[in-house]
N, C-alpha and C. Protein backbone atom coordinates (compact mmCIF):
# COMPACT_ATOMS: atom_id res chain seq x y z
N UNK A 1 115.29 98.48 84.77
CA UNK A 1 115.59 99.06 83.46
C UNK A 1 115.82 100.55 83.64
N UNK A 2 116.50 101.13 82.63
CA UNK A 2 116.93 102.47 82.61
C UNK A 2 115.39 103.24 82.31
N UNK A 3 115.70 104.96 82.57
CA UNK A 3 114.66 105.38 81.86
C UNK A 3 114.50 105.09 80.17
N UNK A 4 116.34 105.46 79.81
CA UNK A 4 116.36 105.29 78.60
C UNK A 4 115.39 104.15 78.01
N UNK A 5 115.83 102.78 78.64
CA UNK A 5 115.49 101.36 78.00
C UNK A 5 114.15 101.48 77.51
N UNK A 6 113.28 102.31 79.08
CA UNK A 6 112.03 101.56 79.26
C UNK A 6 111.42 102.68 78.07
N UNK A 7 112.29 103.73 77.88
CA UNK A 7 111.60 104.96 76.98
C UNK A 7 111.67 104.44 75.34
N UNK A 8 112.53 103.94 75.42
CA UNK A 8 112.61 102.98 73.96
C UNK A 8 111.63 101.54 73.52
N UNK A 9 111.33 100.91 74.83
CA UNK A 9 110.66 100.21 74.48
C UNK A 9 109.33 100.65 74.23
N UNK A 10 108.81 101.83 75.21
CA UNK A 10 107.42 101.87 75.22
C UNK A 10 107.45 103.09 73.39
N UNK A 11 108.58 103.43 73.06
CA UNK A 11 108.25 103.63 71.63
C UNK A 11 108.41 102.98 70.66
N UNK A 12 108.35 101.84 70.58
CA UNK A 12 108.82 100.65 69.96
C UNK A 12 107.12 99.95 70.35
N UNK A 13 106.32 99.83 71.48
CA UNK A 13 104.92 99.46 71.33
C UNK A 13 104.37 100.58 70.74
N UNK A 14 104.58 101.94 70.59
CA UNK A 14 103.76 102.79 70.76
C UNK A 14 103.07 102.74 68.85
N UNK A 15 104.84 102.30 68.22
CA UNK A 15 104.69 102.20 67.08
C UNK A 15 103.92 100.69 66.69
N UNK A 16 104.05 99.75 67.09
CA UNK A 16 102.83 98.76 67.15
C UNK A 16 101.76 98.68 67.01
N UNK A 17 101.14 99.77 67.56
CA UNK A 17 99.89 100.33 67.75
C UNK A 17 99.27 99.41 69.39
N UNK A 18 100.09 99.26 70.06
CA UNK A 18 99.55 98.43 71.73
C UNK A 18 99.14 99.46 72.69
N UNK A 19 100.56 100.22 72.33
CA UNK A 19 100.12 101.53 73.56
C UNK A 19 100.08 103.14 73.07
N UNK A 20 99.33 103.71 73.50
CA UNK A 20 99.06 105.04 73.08
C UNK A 20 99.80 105.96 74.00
N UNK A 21 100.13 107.41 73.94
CA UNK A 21 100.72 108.13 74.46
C UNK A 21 100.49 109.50 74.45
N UNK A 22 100.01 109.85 75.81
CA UNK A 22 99.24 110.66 76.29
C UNK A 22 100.47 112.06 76.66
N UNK A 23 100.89 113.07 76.23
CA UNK A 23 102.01 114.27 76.16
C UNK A 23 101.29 114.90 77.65
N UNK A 24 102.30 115.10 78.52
CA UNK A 24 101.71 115.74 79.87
C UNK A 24 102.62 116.54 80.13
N UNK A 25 102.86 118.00 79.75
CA UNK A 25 104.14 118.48 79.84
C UNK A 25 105.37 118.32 78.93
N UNK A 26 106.60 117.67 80.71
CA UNK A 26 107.48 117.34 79.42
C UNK A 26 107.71 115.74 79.93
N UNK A 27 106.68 115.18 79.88
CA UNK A 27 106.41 113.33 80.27
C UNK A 27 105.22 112.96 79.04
N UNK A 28 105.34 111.94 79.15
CA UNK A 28 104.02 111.17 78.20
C UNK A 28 104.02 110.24 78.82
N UNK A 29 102.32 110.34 78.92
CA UNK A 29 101.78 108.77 79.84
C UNK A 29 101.48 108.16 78.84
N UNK A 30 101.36 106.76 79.25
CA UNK A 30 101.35 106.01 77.81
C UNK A 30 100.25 104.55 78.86
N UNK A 31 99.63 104.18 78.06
CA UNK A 31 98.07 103.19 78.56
C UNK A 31 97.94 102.05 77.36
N UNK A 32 97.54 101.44 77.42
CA UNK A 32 97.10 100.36 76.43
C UNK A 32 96.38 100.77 75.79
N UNK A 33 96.64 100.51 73.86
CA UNK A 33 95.83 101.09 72.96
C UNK A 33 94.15 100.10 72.84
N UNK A 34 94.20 99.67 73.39
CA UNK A 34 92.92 98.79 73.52
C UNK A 34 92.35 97.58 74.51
N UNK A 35 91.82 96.85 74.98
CA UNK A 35 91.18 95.42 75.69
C UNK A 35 91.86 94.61 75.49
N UNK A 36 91.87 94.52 73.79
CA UNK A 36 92.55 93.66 73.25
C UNK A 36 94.09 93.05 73.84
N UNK A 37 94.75 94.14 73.67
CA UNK A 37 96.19 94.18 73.77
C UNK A 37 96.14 93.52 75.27
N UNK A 38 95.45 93.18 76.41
CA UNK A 38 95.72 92.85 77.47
C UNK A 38 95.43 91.44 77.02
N UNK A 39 94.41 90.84 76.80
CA UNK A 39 94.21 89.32 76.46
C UNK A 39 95.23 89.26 75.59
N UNK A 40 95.71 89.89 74.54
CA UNK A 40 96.81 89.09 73.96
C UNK A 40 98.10 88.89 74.79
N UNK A 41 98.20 89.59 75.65
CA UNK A 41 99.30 89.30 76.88
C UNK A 41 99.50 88.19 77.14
N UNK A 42 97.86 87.83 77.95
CA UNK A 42 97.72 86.86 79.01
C UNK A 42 97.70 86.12 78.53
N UNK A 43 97.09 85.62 77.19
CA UNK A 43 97.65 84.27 75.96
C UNK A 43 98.77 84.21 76.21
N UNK A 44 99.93 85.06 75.74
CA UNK A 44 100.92 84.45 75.16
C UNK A 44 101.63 84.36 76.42
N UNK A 45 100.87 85.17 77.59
CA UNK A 45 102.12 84.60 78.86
C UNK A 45 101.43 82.81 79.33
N UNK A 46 100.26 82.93 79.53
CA UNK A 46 100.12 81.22 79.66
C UNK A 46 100.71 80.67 78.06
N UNK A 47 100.93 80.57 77.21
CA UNK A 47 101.57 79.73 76.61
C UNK A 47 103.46 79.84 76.88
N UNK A 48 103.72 80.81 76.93
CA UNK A 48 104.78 80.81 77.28
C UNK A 48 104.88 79.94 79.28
N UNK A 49 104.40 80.10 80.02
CA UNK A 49 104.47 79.33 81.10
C UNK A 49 104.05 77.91 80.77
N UNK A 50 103.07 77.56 79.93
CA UNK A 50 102.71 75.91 79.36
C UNK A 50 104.37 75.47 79.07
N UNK A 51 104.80 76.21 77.70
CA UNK A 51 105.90 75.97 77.03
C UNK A 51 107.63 75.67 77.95
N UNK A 52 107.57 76.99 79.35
CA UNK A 52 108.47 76.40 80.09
C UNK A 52 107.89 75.60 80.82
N UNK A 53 107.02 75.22 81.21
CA UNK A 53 106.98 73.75 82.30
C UNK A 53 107.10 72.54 81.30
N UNK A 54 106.82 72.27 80.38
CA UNK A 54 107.47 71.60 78.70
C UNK A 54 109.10 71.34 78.65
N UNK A 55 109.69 72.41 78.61
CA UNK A 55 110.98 72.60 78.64
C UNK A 55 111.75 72.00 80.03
N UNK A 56 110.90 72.37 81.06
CA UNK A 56 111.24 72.20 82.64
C UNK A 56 111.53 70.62 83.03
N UNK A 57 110.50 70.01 82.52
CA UNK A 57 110.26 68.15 82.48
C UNK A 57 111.29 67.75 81.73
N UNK A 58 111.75 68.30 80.36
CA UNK A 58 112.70 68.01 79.49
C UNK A 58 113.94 67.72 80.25
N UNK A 59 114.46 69.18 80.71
CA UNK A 59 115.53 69.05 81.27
C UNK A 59 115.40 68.49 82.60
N UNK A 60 114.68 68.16 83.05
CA UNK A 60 114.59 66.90 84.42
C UNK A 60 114.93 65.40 84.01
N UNK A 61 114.28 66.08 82.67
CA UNK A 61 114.57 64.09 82.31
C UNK A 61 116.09 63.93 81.82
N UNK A 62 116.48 64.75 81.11
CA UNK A 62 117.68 64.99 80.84
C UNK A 62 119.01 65.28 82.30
N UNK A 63 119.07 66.01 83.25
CA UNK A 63 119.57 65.58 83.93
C UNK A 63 120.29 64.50 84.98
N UNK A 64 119.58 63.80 85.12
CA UNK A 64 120.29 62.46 85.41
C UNK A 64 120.86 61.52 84.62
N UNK A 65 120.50 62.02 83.27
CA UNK A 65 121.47 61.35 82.43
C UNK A 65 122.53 62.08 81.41
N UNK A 66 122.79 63.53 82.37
CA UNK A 66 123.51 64.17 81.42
C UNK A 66 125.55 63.48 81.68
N UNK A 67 125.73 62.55 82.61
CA UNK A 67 127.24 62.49 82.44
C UNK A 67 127.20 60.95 81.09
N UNK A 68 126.27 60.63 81.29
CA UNK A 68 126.41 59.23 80.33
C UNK A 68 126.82 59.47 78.96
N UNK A 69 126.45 60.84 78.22
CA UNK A 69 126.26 61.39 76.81
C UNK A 69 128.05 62.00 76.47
N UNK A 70 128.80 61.10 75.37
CA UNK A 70 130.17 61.41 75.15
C UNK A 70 130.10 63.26 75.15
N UNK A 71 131.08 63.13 74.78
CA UNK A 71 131.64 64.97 75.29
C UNK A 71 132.12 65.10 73.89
């Protein structure tokens, strides 16, 4: 990612209230606004990894029968 991108996103959490931002000069460090905000990560990344291995089986099952299905 650009500086730009990553500078937009982390003000886009900052306004969230996830991450805080620490002015150091002419940089701002920026940290997680709480504990919290890390477990809600790691939730939604194991559900999101549950959800693609879900998706993953789908399209397995679906592949071997994808020429049979009219066009």
């Amino acid at each position: 990612m650009s500086v730009a991108n990553t500078s937009q996103h982390l003000q886009r959490l900052k306004r969230a209230g996830l991450v805080v931002g620490d002015r150091r000069g002419t940089s701002i460090r920026y940290r997680l606004a709480d504990p919290a905000v890390i477990r809600l990560w790691v939730e939604l990344r194991g559900i999101a990894l549950q959800q693609l291995a879900e998706v993953t089986r789908a399209l397995d099952a679906y592949r071997p029968q994808r020429h049979g299905f009219p066009r």
